[in-house]
Protein backbone atom coordinates (compact mmCIF):
# COMPACT_ATOMS: atom_id res chain seq x y z
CA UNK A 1 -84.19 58.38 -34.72
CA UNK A 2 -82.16 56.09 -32.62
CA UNK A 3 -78.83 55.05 -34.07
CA UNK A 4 -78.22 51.37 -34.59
CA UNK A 5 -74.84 51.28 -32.44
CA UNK A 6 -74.90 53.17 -29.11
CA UNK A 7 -71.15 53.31 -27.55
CA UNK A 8 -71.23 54.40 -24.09
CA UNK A 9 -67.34 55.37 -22.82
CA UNK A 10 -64.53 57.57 -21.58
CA UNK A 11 -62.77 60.43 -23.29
CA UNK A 12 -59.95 59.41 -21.62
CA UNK A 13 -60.12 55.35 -21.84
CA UNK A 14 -58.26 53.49 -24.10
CA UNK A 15 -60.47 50.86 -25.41
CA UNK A 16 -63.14 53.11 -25.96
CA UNK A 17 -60.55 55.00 -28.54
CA UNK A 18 -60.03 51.83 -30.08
CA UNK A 19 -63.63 50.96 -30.54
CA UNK A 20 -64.78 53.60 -31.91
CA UNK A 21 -61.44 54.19 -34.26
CA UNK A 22 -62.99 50.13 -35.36
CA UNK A 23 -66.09 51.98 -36.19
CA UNK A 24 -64.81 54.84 -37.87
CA UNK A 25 -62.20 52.87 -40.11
CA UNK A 26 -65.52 50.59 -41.68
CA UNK A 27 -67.54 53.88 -41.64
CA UNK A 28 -70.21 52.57 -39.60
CA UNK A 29 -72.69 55.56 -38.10
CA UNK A 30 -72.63 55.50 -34.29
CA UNK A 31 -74.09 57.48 -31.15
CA UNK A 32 -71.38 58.25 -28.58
CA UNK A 33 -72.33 58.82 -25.04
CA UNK A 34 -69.87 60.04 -22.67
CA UNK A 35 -70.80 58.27 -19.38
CA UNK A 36 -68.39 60.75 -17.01
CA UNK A 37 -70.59 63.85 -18.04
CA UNK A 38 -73.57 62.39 -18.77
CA UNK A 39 -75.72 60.52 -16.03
CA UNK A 40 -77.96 59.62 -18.02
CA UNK A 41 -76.21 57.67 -20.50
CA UNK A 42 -74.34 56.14 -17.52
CA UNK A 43 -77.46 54.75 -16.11
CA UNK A 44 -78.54 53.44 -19.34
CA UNK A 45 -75.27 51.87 -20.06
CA UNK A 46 -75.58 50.24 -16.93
CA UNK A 47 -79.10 48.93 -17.59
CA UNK A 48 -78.16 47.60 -20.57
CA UNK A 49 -75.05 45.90 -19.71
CA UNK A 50 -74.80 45.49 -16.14
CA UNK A 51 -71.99 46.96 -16.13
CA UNK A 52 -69.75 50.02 -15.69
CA UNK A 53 -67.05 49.43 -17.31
CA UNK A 54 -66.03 50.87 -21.26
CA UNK A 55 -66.53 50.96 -23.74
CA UNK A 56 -69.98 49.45 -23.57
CA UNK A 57 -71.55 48.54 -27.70
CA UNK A 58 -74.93 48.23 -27.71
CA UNK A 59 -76.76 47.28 -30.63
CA UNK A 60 -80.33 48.17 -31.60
CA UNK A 61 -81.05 44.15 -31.71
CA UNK A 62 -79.90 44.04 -28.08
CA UNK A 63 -76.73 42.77 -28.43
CA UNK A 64 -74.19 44.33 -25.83
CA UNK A 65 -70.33 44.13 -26.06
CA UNK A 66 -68.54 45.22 -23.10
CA UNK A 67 -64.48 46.02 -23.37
CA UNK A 68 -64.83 44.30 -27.28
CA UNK A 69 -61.74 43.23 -28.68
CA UNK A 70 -61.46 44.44 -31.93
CA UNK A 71 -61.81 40.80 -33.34
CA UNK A 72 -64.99 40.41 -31.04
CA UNK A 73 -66.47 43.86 -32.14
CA UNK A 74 -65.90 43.18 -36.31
CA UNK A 75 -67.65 39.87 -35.86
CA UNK A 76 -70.47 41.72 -34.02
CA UNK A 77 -70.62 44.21 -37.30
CA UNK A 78 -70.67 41.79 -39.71
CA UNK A 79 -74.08 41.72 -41.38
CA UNK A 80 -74.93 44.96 -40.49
């Protein structure tokens, strides 16, 4: 089964750490998808966002965050 939050990022990029330390703090169940070593994750963040940058939040409703603040990403949760 898919999970409802899909986080496509970087081991080594900042704002994906703080993302998904958001996630984990509220306990919220998450896929990650490291888009360096996996191509296809890249390529479906991209579809999904336009994008390339990270972290990249996509939600099973189709909402997409891209480089969330962590204000912008616990709104986003709310209701969940």
């Amino acid at each position: 089964m898919r999970q409802a939050i899909q986080v496509y990022g970087k081991p080594e990029c900042t704002d994906t750490a703080r993302s998904r330390a958001l996630l984990d703090a509220r306990g919220v169940e998450y896929a990650y998808f490291d888009v360096l070593t996996d191509p296809a994750a890249r390529d479906r963040a991209e579809a999904a966002s336009g994008s390339t940058r990270a972290p990249i939040i996509a939600f099973s409703d189709g909402r997409v965050l891209i480089e969330p603040s962590d204000e912008k990403l616990d709104a986003a949760l709310t209701g969940l």
